[in-house]
C-alpha atoms as a PDB file:
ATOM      1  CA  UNK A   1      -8.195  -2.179  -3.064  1.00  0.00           C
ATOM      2  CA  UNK A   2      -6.538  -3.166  -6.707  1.00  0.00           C
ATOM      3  CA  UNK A   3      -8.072  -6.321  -7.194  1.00  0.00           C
ATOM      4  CA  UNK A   4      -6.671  -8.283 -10.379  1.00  0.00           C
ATOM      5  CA  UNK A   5      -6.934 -11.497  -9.556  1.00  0.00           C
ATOM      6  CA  UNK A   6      -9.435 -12.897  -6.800  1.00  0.00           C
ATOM      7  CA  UNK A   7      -7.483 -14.257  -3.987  1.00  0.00           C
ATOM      8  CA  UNK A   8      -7.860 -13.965   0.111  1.00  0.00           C
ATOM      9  CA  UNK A   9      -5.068 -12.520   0.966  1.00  0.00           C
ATOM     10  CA  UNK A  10      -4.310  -9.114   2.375  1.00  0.00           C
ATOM     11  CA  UNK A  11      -1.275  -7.329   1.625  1.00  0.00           C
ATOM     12  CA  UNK A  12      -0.573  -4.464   2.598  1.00  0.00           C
ATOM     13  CA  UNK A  13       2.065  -1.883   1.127  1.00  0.00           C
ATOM     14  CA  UNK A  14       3.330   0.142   4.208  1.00  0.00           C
ATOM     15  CA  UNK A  15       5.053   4.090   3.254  1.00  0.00           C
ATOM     16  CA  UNK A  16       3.992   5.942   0.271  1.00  0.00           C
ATOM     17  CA  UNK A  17       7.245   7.683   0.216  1.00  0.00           C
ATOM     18  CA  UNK A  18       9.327   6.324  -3.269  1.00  0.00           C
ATOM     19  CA  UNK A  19       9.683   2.984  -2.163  1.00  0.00           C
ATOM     20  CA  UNK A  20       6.077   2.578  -1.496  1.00  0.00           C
ATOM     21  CA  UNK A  21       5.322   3.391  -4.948  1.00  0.00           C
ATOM     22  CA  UNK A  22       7.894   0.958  -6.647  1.00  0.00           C
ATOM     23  CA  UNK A  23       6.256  -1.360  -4.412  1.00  0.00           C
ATOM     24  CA  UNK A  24       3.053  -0.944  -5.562  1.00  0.00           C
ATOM     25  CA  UNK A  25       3.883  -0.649  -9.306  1.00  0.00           C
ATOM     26  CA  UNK A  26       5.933  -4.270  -8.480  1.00  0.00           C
ATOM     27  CA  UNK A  27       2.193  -5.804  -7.610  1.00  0.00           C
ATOM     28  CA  UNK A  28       0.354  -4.710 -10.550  1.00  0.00           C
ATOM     29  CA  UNK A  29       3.164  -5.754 -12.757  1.00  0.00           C
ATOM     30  CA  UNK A  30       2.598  -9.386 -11.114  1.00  0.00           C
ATOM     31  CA  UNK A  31      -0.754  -8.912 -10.716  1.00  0.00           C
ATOM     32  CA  UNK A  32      -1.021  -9.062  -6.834  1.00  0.00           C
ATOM     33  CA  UNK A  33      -3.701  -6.977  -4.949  1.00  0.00           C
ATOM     34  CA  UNK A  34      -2.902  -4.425  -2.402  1.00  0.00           C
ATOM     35  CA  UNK A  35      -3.695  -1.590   0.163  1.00  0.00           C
ATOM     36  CA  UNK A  36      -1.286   1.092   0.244  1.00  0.00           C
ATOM     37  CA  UNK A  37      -0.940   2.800   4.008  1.00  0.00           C
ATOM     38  CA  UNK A  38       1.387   5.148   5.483  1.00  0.00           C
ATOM     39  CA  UNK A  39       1.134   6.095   9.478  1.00  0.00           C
ATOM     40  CA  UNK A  40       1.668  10.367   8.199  1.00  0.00           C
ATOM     41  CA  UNK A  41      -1.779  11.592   7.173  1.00  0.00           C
ATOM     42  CA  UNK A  42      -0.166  13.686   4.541  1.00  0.00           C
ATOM     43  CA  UNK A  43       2.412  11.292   3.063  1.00  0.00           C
ATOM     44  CA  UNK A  44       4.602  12.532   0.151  1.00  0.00           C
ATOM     45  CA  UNK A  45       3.693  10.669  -2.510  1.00  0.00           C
ATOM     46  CA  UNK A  46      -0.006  10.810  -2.205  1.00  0.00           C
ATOM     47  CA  UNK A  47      -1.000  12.975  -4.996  1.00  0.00           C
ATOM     48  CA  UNK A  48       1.334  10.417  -7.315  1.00  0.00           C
ATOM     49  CA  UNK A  49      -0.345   7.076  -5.970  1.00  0.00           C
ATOM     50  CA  UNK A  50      -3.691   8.079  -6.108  1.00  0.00           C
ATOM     51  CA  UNK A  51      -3.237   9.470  -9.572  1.00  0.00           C
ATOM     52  CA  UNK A  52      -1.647   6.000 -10.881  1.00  0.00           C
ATOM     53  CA  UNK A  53      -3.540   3.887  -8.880  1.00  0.00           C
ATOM     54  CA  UNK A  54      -7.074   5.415  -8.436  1.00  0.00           C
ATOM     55  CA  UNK A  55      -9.325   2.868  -6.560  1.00  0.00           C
ATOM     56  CA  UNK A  56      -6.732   1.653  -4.876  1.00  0.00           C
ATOM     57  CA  UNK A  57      -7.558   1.469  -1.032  1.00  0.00           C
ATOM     58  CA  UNK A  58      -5.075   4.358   0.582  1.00  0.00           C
ATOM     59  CA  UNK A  59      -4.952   3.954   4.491  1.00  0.00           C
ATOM     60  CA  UNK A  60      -3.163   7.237   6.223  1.00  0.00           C
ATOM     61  CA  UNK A  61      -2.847   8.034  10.268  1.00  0.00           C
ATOM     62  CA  UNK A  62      -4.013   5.121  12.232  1.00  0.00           C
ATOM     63  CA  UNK A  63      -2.925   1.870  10.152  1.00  0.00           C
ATOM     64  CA  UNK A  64      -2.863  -0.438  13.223  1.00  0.00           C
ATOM     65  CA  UNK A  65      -6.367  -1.878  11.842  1.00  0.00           C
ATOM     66  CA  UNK A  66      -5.197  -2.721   8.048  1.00  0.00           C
ATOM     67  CA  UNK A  67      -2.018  -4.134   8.992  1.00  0.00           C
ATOM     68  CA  UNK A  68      -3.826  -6.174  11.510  1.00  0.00           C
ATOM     69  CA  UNK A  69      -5.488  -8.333   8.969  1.00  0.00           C
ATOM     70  CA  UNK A  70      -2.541  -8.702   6.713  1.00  0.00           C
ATOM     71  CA  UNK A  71      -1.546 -11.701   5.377  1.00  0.00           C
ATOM     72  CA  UNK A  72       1.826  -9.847   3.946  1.00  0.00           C
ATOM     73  CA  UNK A  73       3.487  -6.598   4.870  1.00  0.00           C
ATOM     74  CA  UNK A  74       5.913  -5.010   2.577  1.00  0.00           C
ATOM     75  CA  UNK A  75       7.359  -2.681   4.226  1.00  0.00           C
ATOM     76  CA  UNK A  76       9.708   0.475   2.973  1.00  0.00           C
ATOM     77  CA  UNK A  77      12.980   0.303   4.614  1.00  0.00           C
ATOM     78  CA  UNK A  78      11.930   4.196   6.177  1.00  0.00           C
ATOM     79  CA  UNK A  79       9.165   3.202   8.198  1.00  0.00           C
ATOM     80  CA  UNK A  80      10.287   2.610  12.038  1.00  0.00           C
ATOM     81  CA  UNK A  81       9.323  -0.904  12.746  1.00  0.00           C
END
């Protein structure tokens, strides 16, 4: 997980499509931490995000358990709610 600044909450960036990655590149520009996750195991973006954020916690298939102990979703406007 990209951990600037120590804090207790969870948030969670849901989609690695385009929006996903703006999303993330938002929270490091403000300094927020973050777990990326996307419910396709091969999302399209992958290769990119883990390139420009390597560390970062990625989450792909089965994301019921991340988001479950989020305190914040952000959520790309292409992922069925």
């Amino acid at each position: 997980m990209t951990n600037l600044i120590a804090t207790n909450e969870v948030r969670v960036i849901v989609g690695l499509g385009q929006t996903g990655l703006s999303c993330a590149r938002y929270c490091v520009a403000k300094k927020l931490s973050f777990v990326l996750a996307d419910t396709r195991h091969a999302p399209p973006m992958l290769v990119e995000v883990q390139k420009e954020f390597p560390g970062t916690r990625i989450v792909c298939g089965d994301i019921a358990s991340i988001c479950g102990i989020a305190t914040e979703l952000l959520v790309s406007p292409g992922v069925a709610l």
